[in-house]
C-alpha atoms as a PDB file:
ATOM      1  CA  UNK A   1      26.051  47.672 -43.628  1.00  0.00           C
ATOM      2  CA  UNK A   2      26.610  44.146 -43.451  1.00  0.00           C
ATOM      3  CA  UNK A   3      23.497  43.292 -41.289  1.00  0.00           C
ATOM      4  CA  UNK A   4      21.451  45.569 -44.215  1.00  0.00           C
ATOM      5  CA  UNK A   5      23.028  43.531 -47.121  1.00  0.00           C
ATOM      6  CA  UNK A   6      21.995  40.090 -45.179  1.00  0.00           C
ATOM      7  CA  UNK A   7      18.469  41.110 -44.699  1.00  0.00           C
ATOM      8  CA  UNK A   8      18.050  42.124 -48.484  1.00  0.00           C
ATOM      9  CA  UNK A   9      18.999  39.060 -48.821  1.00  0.00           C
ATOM     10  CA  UNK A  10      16.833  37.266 -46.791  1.00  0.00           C
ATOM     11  CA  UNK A  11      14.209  39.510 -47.915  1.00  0.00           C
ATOM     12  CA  UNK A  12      14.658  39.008 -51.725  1.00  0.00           C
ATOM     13  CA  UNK A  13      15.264  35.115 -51.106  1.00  0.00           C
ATOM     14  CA  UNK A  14      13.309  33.958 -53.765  1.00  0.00           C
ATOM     15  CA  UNK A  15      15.102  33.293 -56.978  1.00  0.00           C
ATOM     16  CA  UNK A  16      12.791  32.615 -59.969  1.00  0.00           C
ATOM     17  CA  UNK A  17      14.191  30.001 -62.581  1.00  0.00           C
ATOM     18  CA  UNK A  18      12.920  30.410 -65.993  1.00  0.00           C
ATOM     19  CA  UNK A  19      12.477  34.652 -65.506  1.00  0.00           C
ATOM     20  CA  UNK A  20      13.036  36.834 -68.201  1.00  0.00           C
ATOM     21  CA  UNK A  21      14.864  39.215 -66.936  1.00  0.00           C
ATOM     22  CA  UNK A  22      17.860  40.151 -66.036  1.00  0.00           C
ATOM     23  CA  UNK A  23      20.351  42.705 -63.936  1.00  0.00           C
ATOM     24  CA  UNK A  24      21.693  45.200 -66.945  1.00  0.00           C
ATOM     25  CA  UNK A  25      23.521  46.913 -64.140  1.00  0.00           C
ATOM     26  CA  UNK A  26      24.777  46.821 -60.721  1.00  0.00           C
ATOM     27  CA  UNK A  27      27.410  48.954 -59.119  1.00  0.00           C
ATOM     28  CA  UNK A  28      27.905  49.569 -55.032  1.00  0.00           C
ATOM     29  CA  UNK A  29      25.684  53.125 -55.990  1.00  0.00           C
ATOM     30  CA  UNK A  30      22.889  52.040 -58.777  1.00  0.00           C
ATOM     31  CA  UNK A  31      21.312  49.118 -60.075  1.00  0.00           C
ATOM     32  CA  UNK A  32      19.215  48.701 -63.351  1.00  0.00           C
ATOM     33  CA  UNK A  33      17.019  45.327 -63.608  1.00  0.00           C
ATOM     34  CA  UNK A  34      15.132  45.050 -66.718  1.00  0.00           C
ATOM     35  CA  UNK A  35      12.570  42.534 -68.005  1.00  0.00           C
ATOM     36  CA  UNK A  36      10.758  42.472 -71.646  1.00  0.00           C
ATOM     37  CA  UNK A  37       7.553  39.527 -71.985  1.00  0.00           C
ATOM     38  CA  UNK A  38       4.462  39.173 -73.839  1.00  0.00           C
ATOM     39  CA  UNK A  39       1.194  38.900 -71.564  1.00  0.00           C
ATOM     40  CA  UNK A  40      -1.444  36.644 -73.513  1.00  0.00           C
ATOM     41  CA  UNK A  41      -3.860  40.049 -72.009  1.00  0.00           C
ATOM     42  CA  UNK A  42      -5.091  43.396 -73.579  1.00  0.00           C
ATOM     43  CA  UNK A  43      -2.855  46.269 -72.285  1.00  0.00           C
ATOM     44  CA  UNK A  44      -6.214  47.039 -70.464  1.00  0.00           C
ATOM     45  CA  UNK A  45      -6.426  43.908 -68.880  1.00  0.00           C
ATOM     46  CA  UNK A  46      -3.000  43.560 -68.084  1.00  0.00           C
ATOM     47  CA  UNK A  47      -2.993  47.545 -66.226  1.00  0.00           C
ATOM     48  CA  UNK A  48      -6.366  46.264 -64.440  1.00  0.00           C
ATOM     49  CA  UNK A  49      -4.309  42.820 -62.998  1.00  0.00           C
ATOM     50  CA  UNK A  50      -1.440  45.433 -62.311  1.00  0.00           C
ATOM     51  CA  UNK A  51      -3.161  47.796 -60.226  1.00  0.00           C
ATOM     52  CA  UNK A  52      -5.084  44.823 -58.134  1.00  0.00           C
ATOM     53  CA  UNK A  53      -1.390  43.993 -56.684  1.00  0.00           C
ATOM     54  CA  UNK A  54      -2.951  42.388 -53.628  1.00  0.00           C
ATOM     55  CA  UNK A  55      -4.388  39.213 -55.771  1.00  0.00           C
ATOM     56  CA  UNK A  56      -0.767  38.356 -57.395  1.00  0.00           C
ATOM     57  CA  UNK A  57       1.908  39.975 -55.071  1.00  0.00           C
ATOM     58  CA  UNK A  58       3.737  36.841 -53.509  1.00  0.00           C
ATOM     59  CA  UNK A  59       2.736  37.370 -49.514  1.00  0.00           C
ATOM     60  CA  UNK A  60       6.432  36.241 -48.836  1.00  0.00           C
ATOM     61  CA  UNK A  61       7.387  39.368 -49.450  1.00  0.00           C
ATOM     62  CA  UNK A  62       5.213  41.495 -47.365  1.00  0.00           C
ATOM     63  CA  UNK A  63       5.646  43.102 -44.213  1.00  0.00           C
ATOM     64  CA  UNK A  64       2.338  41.292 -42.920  1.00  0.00           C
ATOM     65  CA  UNK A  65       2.543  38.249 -44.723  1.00  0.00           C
ATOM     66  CA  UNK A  66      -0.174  38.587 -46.138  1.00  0.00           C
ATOM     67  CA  UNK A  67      -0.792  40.251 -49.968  1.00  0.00           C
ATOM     68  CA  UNK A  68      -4.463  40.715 -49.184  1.00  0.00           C
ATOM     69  CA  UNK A  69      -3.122  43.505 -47.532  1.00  0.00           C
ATOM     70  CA  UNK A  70      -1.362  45.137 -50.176  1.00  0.00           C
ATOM     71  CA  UNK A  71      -3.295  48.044 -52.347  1.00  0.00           C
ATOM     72  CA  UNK A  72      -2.106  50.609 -55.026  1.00  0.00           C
ATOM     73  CA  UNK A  73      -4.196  53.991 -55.875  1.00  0.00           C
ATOM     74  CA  UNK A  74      -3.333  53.982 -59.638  1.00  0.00           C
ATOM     75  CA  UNK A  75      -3.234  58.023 -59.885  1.00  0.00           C
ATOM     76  CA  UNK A  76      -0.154  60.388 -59.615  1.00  0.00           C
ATOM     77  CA  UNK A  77       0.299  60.632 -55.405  1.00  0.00           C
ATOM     78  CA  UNK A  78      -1.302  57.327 -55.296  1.00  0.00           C
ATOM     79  CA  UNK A  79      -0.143  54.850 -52.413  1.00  0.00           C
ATOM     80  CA  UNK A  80       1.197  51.477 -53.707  1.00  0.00           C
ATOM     81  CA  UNK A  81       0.372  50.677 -49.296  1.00  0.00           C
ATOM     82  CA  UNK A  82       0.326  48.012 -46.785  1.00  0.00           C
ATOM     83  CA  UNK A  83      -2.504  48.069 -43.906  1.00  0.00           C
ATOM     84  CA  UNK A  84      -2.906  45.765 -41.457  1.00  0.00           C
ATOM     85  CA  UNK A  85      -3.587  45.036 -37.189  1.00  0.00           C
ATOM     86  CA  UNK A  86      -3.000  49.185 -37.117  1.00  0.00           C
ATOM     87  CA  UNK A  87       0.292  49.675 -39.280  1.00  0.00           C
ATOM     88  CA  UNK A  88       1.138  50.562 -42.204  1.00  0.00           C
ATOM     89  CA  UNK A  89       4.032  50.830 -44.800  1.00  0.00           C
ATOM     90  CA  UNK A  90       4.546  52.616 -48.138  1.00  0.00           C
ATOM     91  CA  UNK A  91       5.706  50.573 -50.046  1.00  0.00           C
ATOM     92  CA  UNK A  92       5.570  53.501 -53.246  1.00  0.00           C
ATOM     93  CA  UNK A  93       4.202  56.239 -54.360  1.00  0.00           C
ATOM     94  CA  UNK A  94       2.655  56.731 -57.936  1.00  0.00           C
ATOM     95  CA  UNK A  95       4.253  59.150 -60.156  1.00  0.00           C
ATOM     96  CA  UNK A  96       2.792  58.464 -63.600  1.00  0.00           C
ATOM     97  CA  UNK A  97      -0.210  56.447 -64.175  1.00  0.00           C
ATOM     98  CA  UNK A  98      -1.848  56.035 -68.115  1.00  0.00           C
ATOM     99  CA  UNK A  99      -3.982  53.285 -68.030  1.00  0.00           C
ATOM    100  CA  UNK A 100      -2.974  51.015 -70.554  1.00  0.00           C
ATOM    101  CA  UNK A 101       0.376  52.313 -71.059  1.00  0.00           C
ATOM    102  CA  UNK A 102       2.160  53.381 -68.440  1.00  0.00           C
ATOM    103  CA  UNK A 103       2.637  52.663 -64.432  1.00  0.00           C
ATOM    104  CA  UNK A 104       5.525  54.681 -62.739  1.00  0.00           C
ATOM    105  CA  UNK A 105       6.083  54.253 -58.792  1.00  0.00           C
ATOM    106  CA  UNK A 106       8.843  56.316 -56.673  1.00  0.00           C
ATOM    107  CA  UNK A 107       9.774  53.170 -54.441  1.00  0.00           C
ATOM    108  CA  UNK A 108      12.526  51.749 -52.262  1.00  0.00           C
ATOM    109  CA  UNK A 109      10.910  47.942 -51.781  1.00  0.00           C
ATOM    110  CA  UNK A 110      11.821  46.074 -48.617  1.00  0.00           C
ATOM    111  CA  UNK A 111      14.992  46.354 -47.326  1.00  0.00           C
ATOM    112  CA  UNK A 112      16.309  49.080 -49.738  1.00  0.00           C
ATOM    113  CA  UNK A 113      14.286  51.719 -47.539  1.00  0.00           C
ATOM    114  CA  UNK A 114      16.611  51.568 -44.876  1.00  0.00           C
ATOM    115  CA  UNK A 115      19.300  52.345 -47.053  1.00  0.00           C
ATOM    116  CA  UNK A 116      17.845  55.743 -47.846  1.00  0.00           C
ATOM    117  CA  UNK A 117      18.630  54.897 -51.592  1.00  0.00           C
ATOM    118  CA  UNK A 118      15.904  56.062 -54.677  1.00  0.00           C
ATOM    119  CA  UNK A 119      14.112  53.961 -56.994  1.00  0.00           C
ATOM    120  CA  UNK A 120      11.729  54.082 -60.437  1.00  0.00           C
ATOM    121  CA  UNK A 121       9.808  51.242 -60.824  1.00  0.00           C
ATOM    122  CA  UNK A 122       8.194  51.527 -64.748  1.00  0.00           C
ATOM    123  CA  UNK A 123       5.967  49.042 -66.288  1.00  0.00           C
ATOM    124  CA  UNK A 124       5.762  50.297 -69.752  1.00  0.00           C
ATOM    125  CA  UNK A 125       2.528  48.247 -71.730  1.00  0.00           C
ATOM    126  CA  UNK A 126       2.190  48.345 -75.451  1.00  0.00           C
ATOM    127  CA  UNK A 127      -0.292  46.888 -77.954  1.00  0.00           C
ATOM    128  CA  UNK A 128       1.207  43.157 -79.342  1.00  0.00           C
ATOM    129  CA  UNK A 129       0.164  40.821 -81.638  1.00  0.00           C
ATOM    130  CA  UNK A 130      -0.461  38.103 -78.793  1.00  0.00           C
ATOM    131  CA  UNK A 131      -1.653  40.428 -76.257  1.00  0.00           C
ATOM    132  CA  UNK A 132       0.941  43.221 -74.365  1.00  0.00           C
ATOM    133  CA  UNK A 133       4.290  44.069 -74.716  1.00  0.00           C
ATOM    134  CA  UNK A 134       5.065  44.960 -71.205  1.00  0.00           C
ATOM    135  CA  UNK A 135       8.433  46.516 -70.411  1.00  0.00           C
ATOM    136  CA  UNK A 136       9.359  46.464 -66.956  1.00  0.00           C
ATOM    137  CA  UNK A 137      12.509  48.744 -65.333  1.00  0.00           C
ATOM    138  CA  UNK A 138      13.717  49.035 -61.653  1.00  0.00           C
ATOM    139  CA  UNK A 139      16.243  51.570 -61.450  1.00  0.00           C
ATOM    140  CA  UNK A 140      17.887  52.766 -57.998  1.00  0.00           C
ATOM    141  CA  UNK A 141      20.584  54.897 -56.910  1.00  0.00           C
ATOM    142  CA  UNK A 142      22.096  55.793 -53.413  1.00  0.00           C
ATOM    143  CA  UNK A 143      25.274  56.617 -52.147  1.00  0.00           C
ATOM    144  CA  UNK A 144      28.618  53.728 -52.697  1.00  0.00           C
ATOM    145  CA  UNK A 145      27.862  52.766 -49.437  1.00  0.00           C
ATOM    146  CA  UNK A 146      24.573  51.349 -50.314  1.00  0.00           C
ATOM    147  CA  UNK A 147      26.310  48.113 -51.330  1.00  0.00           C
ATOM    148  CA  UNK A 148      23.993  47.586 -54.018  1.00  0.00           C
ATOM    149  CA  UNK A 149      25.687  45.779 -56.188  1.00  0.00           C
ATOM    150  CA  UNK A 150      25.632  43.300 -53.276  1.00  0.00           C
ATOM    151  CA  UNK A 151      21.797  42.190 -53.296  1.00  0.00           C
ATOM    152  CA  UNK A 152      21.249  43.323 -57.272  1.00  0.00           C
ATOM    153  CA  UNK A 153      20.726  39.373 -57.825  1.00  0.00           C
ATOM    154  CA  UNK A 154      18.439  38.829 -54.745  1.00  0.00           C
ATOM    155  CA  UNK A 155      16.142  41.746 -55.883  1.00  0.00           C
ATOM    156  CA  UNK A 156      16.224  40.600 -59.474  1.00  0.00           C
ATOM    157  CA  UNK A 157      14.493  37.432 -58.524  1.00  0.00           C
ATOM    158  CA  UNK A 158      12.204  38.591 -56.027  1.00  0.00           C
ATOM    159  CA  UNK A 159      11.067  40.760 -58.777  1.00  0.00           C
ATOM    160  CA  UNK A 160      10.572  38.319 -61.474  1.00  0.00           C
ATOM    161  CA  UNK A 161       8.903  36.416 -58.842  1.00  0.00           C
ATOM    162  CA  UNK A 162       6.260  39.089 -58.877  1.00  0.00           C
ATOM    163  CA  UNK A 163       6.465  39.453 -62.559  1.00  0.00           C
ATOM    164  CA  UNK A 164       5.621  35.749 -63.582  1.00  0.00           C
ATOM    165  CA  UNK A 165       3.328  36.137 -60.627  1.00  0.00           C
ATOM    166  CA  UNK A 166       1.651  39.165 -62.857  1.00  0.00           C
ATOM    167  CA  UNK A 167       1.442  37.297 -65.645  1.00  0.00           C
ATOM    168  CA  UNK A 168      -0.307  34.334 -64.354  1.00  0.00           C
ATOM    169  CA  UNK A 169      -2.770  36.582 -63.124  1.00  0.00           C
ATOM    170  CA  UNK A 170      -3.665  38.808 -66.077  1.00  0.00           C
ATOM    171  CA  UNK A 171      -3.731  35.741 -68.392  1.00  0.00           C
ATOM    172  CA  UNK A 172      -5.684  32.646 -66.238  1.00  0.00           C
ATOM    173  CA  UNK A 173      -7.063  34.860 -63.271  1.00  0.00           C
ATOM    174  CA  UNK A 174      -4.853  32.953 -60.405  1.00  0.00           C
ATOM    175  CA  UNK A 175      -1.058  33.787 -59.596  1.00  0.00           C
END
């Protein structure tokens, strides 16, 4: 358990300053991270940047270390995937895709796969006076022993990370 809390850790390293968000909830069995910002985007601009996570995911936090690498098949069943040198990882699975509105992904990122715990990734994208509202959740559960509570911070900023990463990308085309 310990060596699976230390490479969350490592894993979810980065710490953004300045992010938005924070962790609403965190308990050895669930954590709830939640972020609300404007994107200077259309929501259909903003879904198209989300969708094309290999241009703004942060390679750090990649299996390959590499982002390029990275694609996501924005249709229920589609594979939010890493390819590369003949493996592969799943990083999600789709579960509700309405472009413009919604993205929903079934996913355990990094490190929480090996603790066999489950997790709803939502970015929620609504019409705003600047651009989008996007709402973002990550919500995961597993058993007490998943120690979650543990690396709830860790994940929070690799996660805004990707989020300001996101933004950068919908609104000026570089992350």
């Amino acid at each position: 358990m310990r060596h699976q809390t230390l490479a969350a850790a490592v894993l979810f390293s980065w710490v953004s300053l300045g992010a938005h968000a924070e962790v609403k909830e965190a308990a050895p069995d669930h954590l709830l991270i939640q972020d609300n910002r404007t994107i200077h985007a259309p929501p259909d601009k903003l879904y198209a940047a989300l969708t094309d996570v290999g241009h703004w995911w942060n390679s750090e936090h990649t299996y390959s270390g590499d982002a390029s690498h990275l694609s996501l098949k924005a249709e229920a069943g589609g594979c939010f995937c890493e390819r590369w040198a003949g493996q592969s990882v799943e990083h999600g699975r789709v579960i509700w895709a309405a472009p413009g509105h919604v993205l929903r992904l079934d996913t355990a990122l990094g490190p929480l796969q090996s603790l066999a715990v489950n997790g709803v990734m939502t970015f929620t994208l609504k019409p705003a006076p600047e651009g989008t509202a996007l709402q973002f959740d990550y919500r995961v559960n597993g058993s007490g022993a998943s120690g979650l509570d543990k690396i709830a911070t860790a994940a929070n900023g690799m996660l805004m990370d990707q989020l300001e990463r996101l933004q950068r990308y919908a609104e000026k085309g570089k992350p």
